[in-house]
PDB file of N, CA and C in Angstrom:
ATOM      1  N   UNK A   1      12.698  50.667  33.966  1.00  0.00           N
ATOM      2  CA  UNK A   1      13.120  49.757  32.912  1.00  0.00           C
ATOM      3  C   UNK A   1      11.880  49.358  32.124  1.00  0.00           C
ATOM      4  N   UNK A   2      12.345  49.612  30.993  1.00  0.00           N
ATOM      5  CA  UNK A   2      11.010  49.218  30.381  1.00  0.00           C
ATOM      6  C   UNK A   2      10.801  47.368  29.916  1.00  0.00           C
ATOM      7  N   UNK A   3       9.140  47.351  29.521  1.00  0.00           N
ATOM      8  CA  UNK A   3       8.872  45.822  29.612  1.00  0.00           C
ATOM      9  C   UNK A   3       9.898  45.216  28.666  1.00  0.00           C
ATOM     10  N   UNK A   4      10.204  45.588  27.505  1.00  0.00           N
ATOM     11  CA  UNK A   4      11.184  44.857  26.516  1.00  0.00           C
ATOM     12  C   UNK A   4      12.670  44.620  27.238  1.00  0.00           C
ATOM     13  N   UNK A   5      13.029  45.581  27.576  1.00  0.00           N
ATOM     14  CA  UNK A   5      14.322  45.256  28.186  1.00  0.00           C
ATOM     15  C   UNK A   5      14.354  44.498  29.330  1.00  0.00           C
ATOM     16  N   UNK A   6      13.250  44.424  30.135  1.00  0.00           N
ATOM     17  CA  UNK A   6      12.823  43.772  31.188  1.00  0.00           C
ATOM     18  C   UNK A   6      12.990  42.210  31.383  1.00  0.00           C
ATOM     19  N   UNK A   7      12.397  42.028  29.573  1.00  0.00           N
ATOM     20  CA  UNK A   7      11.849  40.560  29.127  1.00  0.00           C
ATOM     21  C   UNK A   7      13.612  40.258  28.658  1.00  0.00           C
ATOM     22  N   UNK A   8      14.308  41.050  27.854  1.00  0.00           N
ATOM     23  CA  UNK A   8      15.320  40.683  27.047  1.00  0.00           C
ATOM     24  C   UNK A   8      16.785  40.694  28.366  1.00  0.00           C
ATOM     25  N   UNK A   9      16.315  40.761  29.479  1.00  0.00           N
ATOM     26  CA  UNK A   9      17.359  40.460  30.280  1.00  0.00           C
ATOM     27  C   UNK A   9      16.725  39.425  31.101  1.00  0.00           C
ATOM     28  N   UNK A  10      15.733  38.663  31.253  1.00  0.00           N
ATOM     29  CA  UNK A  10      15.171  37.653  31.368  1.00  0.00           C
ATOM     30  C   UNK A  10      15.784  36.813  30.667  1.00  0.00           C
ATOM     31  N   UNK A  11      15.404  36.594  29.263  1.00  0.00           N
ATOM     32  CA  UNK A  11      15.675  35.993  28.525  1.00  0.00           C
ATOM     33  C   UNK A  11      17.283  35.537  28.503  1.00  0.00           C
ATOM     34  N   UNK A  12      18.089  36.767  28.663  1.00  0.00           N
ATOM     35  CA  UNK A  12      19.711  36.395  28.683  1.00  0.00           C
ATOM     36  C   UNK A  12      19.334  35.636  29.469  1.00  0.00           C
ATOM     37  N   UNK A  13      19.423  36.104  31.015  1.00  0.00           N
ATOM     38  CA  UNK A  13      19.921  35.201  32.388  1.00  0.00           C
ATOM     39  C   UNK A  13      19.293  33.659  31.945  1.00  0.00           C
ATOM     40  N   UNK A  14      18.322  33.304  31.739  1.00  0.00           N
ATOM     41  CA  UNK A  14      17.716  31.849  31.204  1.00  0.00           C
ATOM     42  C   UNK A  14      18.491  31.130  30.566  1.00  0.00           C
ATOM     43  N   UNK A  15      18.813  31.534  29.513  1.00  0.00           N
ATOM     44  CA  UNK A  15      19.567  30.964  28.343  1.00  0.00           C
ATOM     45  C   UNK A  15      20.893  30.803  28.541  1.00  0.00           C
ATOM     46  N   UNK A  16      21.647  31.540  29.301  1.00  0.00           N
ATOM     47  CA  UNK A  16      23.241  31.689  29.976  1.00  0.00           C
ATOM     48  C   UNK A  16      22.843  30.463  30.806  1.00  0.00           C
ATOM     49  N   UNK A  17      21.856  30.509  31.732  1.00  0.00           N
ATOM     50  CA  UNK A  17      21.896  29.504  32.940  1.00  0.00           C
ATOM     51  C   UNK A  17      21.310  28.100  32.203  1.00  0.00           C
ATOM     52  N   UNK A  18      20.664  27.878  31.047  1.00  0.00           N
ATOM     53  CA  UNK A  18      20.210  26.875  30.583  1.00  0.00           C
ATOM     54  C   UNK A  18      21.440  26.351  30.120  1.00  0.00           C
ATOM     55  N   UNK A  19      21.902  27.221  29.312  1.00  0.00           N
ATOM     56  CA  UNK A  19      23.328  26.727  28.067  1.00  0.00           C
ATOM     57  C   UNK A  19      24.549  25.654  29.303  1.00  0.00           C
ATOM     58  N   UNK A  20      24.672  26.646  30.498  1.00  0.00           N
ATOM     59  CA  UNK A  20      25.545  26.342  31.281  1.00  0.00           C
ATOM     60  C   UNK A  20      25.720  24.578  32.114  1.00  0.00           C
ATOM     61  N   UNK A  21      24.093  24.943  32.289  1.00  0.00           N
ATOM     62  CA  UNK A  21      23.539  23.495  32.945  1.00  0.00           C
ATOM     63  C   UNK A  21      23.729  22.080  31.953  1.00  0.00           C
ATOM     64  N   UNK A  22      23.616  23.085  30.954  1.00  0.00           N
ATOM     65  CA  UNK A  22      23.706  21.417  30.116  1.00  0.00           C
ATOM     66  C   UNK A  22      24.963  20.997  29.883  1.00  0.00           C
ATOM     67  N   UNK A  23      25.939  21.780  29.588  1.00  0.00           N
ATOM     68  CA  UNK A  23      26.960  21.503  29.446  1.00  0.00           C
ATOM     69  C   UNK A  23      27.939  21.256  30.993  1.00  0.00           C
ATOM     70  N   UNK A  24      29.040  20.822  30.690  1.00  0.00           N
ATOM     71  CA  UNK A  24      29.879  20.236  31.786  1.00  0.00           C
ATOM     72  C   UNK A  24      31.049  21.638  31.654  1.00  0.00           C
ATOM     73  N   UNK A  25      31.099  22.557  32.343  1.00  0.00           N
ATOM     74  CA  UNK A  25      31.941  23.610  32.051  1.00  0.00           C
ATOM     75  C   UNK A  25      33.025  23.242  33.228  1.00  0.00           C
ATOM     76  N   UNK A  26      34.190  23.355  33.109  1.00  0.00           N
ATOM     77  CA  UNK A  26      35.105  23.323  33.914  1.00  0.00           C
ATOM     78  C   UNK A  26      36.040  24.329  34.005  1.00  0.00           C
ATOM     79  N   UNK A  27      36.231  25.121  34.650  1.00  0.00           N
ATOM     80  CA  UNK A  27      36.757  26.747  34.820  1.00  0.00           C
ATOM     81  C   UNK A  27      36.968  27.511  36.032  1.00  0.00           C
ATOM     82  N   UNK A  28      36.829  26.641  37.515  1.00  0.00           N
ATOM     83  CA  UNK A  28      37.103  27.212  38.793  1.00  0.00           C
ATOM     84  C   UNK A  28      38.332  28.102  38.888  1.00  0.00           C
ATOM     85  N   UNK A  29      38.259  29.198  39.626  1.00  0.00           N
ATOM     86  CA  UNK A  29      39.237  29.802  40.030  1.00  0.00           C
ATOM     87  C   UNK A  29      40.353  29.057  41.321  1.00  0.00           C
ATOM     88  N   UNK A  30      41.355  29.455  41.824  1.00  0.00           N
ATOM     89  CA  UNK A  30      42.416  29.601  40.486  1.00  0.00           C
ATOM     90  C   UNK A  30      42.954  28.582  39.200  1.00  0.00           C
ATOM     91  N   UNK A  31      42.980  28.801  38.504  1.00  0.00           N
ATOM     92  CA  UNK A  31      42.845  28.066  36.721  1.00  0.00           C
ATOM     93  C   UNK A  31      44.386  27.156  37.206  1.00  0.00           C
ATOM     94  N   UNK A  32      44.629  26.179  36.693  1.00  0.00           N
ATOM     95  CA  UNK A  32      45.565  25.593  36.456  1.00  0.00           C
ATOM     96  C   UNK A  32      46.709  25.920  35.475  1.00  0.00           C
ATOM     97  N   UNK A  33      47.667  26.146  35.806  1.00  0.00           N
ATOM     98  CA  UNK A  33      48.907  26.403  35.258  1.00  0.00           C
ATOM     99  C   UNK A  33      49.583  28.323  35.439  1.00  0.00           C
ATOM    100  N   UNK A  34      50.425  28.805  34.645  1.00  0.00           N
ATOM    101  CA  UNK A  34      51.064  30.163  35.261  1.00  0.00           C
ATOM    102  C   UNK A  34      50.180  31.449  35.194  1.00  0.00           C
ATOM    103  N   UNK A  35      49.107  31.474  35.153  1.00  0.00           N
ATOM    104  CA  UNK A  35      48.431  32.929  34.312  1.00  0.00           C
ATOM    105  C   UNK A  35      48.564  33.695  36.046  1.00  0.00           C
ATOM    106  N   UNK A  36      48.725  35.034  35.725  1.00  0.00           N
ATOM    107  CA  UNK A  36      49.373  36.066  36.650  1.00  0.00           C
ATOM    108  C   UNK A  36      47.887  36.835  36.499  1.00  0.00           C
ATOM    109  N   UNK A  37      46.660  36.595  35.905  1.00  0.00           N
ATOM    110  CA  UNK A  37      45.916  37.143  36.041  1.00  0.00           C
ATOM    111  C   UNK A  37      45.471  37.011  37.078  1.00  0.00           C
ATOM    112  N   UNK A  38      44.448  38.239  37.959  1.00  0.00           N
ATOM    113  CA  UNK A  38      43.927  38.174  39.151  1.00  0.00           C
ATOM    114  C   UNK A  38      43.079  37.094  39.039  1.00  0.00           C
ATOM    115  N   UNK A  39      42.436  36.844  40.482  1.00  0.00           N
ATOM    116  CA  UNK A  39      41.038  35.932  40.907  1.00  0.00           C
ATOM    117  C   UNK A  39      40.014  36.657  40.041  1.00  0.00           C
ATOM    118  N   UNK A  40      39.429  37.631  40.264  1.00  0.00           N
ATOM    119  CA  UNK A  40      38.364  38.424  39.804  1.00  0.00           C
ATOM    120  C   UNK A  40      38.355  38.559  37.557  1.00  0.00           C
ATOM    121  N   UNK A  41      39.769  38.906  37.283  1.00  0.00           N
ATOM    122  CA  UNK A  41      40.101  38.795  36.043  1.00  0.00           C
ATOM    123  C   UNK A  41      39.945  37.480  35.237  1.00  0.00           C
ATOM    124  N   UNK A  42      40.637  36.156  36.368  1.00  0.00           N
ATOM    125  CA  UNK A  42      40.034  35.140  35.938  1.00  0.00           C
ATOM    126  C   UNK A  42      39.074  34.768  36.080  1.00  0.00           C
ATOM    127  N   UNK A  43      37.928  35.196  36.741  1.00  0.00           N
ATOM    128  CA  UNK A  43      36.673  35.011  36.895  1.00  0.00           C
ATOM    129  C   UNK A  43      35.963  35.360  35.562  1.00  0.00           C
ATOM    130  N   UNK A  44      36.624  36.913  35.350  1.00  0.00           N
ATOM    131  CA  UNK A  44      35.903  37.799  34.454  1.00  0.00           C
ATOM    132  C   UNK A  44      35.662  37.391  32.913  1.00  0.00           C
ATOM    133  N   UNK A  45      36.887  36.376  32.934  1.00  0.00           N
ATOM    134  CA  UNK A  45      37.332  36.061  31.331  1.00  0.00           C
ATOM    135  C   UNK A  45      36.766  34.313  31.433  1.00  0.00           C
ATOM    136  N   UNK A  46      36.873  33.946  31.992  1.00  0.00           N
ATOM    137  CA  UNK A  46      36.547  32.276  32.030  1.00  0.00           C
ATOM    138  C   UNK A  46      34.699  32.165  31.150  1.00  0.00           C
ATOM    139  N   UNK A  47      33.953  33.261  31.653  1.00  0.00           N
ATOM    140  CA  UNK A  47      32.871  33.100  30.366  1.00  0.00           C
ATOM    141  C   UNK A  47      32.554  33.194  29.254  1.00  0.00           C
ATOM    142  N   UNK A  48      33.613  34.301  28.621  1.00  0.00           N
ATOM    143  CA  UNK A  48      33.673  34.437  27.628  1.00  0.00           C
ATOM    144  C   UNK A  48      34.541  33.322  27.093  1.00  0.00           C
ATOM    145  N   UNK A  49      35.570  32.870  27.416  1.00  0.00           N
ATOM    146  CA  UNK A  49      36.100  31.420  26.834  1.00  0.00           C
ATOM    147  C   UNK A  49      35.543  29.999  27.000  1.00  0.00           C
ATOM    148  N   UNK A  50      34.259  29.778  28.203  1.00  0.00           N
ATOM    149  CA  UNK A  50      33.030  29.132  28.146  1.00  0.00           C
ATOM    150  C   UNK A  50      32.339  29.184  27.102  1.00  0.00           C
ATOM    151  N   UNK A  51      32.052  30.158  26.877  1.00  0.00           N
ATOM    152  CA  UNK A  51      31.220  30.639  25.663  1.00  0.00           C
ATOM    153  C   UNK A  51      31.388  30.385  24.036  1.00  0.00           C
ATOM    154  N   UNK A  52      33.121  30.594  24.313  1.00  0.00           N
ATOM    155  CA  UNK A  52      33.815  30.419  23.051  1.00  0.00           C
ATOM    156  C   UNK A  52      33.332  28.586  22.529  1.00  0.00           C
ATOM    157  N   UNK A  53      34.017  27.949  23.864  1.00  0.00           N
ATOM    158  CA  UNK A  53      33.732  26.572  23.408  1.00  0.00           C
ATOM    159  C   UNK A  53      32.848  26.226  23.458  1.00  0.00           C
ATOM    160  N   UNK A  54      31.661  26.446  23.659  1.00  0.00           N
ATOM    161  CA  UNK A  54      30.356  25.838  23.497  1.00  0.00           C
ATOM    162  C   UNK A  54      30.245  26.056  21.907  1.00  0.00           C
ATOM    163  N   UNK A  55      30.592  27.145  21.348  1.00  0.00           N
ATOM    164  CA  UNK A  55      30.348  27.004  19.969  1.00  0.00           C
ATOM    165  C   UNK A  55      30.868  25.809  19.241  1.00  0.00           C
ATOM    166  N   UNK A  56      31.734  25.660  19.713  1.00  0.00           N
ATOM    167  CA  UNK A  56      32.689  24.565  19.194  1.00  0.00           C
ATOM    168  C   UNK A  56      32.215  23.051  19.373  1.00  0.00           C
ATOM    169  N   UNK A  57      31.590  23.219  20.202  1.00  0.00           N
ATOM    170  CA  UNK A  57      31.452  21.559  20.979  1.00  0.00           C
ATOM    171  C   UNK A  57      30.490  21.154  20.308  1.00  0.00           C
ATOM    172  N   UNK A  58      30.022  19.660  20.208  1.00  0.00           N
ATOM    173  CA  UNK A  58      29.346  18.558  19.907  1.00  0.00           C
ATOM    174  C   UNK A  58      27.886  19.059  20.234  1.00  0.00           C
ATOM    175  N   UNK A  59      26.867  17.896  19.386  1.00  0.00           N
ATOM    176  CA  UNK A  59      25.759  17.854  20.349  1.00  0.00           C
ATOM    177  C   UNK A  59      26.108  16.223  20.968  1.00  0.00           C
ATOM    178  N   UNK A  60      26.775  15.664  20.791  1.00  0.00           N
ATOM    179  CA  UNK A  60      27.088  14.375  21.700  1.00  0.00           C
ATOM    180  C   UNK A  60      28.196  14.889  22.760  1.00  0.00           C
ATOM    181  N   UNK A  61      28.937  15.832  22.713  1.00  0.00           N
ATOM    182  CA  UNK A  61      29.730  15.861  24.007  1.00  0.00           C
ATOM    183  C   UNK A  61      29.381  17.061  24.966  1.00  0.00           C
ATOM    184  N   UNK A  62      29.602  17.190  25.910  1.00  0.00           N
ATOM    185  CA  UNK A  62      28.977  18.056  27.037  1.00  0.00           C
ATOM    186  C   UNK A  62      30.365  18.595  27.569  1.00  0.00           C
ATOM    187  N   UNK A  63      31.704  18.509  27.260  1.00  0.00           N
ATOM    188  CA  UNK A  63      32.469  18.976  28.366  1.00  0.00           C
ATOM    189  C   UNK A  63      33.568  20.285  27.798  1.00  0.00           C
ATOM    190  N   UNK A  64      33.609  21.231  28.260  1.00  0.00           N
ATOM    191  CA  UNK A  64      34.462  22.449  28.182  1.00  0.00           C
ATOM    192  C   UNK A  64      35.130  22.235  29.372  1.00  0.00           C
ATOM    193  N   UNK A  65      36.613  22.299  28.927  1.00  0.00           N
ATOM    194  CA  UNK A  65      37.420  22.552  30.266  1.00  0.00           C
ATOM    195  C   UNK A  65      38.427  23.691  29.653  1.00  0.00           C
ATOM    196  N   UNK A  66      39.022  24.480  30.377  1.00  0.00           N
ATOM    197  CA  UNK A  66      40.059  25.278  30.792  1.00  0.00           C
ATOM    198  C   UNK A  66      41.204  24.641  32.093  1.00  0.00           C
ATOM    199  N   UNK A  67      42.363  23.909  30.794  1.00  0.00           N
ATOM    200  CA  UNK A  67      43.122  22.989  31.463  1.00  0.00           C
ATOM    201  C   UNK A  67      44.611  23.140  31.639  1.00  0.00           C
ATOM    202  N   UNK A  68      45.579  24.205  31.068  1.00  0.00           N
ATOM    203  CA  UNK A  68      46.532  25.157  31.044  1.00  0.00           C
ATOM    204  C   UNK A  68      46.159  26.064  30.927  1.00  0.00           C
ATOM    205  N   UNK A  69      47.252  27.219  31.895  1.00  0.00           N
ATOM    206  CA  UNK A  69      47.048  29.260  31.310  1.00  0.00           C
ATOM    207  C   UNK A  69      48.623  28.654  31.304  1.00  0.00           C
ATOM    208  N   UNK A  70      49.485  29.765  30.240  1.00  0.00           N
ATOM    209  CA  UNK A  70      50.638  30.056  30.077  1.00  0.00           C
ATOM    210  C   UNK A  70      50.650  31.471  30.082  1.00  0.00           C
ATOM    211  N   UNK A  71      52.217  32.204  30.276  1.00  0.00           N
ATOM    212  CA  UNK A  71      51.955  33.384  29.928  1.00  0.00           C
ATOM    213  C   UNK A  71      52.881  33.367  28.552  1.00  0.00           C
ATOM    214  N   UNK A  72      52.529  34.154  28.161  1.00  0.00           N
ATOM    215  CA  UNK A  72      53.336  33.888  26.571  1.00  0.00           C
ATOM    216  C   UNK A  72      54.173  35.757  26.434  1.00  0.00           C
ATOM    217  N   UNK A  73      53.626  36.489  26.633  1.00  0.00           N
ATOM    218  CA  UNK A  73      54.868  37.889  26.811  1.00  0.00           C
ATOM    219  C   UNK A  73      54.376  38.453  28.029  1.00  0.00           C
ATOM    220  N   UNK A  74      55.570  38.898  28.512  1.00  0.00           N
ATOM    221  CA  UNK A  74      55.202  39.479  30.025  1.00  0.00           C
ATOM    222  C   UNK A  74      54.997  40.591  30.494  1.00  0.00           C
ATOM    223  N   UNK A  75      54.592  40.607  31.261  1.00  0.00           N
ATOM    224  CA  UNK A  75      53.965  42.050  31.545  1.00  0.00           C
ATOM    225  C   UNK A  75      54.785  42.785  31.592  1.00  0.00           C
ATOM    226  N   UNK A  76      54.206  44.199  31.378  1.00  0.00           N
ATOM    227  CA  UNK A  76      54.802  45.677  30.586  1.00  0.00           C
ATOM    228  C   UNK A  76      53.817  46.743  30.339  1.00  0.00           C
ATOM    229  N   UNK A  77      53.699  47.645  31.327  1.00  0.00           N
ATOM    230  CA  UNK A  77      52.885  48.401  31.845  1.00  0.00           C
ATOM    231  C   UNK A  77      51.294  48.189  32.048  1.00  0.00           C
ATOM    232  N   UNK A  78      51.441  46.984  32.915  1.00  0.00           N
ATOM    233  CA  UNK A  78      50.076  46.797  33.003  1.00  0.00           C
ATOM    234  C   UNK A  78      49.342  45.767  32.180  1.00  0.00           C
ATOM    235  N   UNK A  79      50.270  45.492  30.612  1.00  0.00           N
ATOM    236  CA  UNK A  79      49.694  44.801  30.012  1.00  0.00           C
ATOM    237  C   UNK A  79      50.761  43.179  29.557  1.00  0.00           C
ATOM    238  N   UNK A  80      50.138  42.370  29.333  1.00  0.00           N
ATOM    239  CA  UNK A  80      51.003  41.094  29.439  1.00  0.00           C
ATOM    240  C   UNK A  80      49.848  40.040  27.895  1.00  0.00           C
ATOM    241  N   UNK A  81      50.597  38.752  27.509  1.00  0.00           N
ATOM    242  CA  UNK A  81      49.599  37.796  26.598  1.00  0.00           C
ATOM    243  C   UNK A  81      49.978  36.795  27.479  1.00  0.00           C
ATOM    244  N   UNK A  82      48.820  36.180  27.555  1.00  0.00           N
ATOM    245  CA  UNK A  82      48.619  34.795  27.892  1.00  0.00           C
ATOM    246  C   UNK A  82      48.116  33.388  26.563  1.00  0.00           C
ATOM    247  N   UNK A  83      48.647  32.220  27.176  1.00  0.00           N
ATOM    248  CA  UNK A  83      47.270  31.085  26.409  1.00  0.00           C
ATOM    249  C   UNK A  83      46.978  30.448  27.120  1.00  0.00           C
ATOM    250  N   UNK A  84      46.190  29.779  26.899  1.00  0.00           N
ATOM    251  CA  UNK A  84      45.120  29.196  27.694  1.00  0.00           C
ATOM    252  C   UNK A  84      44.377  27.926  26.760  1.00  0.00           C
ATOM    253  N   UNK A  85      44.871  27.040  27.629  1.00  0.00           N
ATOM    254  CA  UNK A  85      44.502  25.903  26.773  1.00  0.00           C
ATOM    255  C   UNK A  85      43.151  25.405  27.299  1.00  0.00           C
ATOM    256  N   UNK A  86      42.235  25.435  26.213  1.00  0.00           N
ATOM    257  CA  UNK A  86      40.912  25.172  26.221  1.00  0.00           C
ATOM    258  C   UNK A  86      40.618  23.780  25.636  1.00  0.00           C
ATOM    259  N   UNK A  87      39.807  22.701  26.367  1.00  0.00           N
ATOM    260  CA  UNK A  87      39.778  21.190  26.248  1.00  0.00           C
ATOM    261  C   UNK A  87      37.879  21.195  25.719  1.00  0.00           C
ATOM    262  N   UNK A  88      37.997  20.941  24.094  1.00  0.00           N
ATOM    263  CA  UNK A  88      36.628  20.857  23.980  1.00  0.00           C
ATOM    264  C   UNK A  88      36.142  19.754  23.514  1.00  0.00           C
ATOM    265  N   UNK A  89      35.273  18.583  23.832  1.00  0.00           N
ATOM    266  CA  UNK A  89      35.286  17.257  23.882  1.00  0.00           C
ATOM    267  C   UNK A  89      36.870  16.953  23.114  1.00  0.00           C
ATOM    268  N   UNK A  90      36.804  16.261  22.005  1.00  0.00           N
ATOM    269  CA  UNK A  90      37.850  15.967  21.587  1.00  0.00           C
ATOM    270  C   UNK A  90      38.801  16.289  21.023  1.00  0.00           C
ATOM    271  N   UNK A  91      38.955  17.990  21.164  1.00  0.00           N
ATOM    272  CA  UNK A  91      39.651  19.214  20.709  1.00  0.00           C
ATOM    273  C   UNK A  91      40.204  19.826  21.438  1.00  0.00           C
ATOM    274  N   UNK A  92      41.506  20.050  21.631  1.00  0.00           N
ATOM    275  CA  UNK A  92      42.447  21.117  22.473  1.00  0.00           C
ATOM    276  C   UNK A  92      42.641  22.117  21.916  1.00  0.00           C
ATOM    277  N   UNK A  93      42.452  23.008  21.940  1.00  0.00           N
ATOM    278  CA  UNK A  93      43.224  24.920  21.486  1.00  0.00           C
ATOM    279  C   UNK A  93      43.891  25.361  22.102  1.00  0.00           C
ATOM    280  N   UNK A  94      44.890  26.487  21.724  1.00  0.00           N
ATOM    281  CA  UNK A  94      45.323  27.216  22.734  1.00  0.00           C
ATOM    282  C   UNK A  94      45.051  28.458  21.981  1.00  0.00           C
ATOM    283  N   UNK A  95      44.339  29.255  23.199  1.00  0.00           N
ATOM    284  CA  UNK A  95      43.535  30.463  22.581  1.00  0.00           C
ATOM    285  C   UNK A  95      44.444  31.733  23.597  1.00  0.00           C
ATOM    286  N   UNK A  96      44.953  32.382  22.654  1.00  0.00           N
ATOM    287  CA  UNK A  96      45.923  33.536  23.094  1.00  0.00           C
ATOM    288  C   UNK A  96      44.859  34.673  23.663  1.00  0.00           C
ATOM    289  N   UNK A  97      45.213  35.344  24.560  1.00  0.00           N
ATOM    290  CA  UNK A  97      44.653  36.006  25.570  1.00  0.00           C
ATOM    291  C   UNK A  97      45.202  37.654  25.808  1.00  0.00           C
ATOM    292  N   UNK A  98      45.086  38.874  25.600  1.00  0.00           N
ATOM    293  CA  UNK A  98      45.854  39.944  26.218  1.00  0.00           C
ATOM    294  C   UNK A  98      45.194  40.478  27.448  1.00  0.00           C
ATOM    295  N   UNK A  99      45.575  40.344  28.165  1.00  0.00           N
ATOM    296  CA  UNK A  99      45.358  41.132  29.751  1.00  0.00           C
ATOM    297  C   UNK A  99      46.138  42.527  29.949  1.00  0.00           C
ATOM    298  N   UNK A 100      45.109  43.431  30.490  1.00  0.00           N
ATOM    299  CA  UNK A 100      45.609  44.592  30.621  1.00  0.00           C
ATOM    300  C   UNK A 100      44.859  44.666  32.349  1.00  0.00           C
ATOM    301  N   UNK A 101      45.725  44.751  33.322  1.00  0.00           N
ATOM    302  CA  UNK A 101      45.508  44.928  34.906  1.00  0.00           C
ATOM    303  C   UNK A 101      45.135  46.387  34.830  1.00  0.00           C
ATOM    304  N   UNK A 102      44.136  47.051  35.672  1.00  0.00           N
ATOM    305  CA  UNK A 102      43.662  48.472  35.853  1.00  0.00           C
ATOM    306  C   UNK A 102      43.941  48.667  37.731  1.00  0.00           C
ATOM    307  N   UNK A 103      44.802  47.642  38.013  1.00  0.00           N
ATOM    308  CA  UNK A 103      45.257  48.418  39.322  1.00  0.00           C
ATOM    309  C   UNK A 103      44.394  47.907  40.615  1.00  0.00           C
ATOM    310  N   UNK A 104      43.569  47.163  40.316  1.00  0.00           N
ATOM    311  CA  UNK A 104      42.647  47.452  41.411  1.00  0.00           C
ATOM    312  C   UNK A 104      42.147  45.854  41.569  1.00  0.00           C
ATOM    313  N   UNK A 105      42.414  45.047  41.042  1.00  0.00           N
ATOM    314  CA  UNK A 105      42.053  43.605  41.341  1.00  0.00           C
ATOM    315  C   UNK A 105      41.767  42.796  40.220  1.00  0.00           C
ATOM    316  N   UNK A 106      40.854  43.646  39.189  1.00  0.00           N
ATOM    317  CA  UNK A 106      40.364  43.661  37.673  1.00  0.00           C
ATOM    318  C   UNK A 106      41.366  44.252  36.644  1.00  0.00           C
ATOM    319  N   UNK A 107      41.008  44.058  35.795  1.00  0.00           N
ATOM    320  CA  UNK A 107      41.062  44.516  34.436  1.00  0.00           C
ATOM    321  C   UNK A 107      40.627  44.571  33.106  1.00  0.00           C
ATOM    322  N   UNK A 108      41.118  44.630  32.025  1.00  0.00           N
ATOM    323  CA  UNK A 108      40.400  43.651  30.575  1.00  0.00           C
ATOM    324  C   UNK A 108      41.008  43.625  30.400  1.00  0.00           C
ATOM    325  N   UNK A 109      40.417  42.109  28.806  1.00  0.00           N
ATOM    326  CA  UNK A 109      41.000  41.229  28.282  1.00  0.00           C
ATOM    327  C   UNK A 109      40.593  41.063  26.940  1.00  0.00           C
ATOM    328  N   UNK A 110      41.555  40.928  26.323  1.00  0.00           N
ATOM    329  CA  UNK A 110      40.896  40.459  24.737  1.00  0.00           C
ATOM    330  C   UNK A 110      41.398  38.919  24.294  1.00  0.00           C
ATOM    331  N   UNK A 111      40.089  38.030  24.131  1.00  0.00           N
ATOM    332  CA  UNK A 111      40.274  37.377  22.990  1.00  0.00           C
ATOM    333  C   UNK A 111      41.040  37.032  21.768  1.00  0.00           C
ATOM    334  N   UNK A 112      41.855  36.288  21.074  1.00  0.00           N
ATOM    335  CA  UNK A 112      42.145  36.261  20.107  1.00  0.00           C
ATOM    336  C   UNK A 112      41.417  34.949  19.496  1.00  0.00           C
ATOM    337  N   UNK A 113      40.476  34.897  19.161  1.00  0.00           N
ATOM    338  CA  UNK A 113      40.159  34.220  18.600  1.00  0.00           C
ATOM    339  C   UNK A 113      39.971  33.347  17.105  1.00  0.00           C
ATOM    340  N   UNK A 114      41.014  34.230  16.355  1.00  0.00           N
ATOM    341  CA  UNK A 114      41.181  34.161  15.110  1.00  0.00           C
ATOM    342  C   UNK A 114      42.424  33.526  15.012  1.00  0.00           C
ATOM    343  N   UNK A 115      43.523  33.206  16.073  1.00  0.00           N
ATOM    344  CA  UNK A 115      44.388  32.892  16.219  1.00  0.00           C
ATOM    345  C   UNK A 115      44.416  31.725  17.242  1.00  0.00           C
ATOM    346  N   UNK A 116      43.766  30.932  17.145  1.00  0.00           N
ATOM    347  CA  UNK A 116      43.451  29.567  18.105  1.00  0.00           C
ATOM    348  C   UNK A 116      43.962  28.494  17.328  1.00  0.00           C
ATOM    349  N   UNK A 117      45.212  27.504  17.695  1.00  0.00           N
ATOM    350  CA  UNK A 117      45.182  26.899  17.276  1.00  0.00           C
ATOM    351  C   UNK A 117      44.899  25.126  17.899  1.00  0.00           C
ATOM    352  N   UNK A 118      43.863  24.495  17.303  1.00  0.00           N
ATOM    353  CA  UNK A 118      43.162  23.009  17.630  1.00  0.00           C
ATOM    354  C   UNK A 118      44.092  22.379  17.093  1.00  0.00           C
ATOM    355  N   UNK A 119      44.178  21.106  17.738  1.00  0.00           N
ATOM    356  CA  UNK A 119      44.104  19.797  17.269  1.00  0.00           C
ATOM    357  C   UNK A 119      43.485  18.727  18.022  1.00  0.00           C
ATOM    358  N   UNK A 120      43.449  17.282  17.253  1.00  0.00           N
ATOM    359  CA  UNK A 120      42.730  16.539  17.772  1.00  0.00           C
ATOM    360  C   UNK A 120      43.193  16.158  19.165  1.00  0.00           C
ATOM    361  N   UNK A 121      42.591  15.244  19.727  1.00  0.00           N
ATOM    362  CA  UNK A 121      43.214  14.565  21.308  1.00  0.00           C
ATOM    363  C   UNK A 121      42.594  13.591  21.791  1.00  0.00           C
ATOM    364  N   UNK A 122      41.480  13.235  21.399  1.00  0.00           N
ATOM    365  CA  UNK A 122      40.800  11.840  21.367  1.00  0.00           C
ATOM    366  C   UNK A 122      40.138  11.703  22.960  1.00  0.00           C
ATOM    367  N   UNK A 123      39.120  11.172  23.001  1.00  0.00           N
ATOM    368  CA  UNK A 123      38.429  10.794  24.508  1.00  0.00           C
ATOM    369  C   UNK A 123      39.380  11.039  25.395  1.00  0.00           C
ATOM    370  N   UNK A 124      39.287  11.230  26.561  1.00  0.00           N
ATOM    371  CA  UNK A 124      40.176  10.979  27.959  1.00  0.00           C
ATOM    372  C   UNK A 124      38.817  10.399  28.984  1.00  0.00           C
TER     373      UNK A 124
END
């Protein structure tokens, strides 16, 4: 491996583990509410929707939660949509999800992120 790539996967792991620490992420497996996705699938996808809301969030608030999964069409060969309601300080979304199972514990997932819809929700 060379030194650049060496340094530039340094650099990820830091910055993933810095970003993480500061913020209050809430996302344990198994997720609250119906998602039929595996343990490992929900593992797999919970960072990238971490990720999502950190963009979103405050510099005064610290908390991302993942606080409903629904399934929204059902599975059909393997592949199914979910939402997933994402709690970002004072913002709820529900960010639609497609899961495709590969048989084996895992799978992928896509994002819809263009299709999220927020509203307000005030402190809790």
């Amino acid at each position: 491996m060379s030194k650049i790539k060496a340094f530039l996967l340094a650099l990820a792991m830091f910055t993933t583990t810095s970003v993480f620490a500061y913020y209050n992420f809430i996302g344990e497996v198994p997720l609250p509410g119906k998602t039929i996705a595996s343990p490992q699938l929900q593992q797999d996808t919970i960072f990238s929707v971490g990720a999502y809301g950190l963009r979103i969030a405050t510099k005064d608030c610290f908390t991302v939660a993942i606080t409903d999964t629904q399934i929204s069409k059902p599975k059909k060969d393997n592949t199914w949509e979910e939402i997933w309601t994402l709690k970002v300080c004072e913002r709820e979304g529900k960010l639609p999800i497609t899961f495709t199972d590969d048989g084996k514990g895992s799978g992928t997932f896509a994002l819809d992120y263009m299709n999220i819809k927020w509203r307000t929700v005030g402190k809790k």
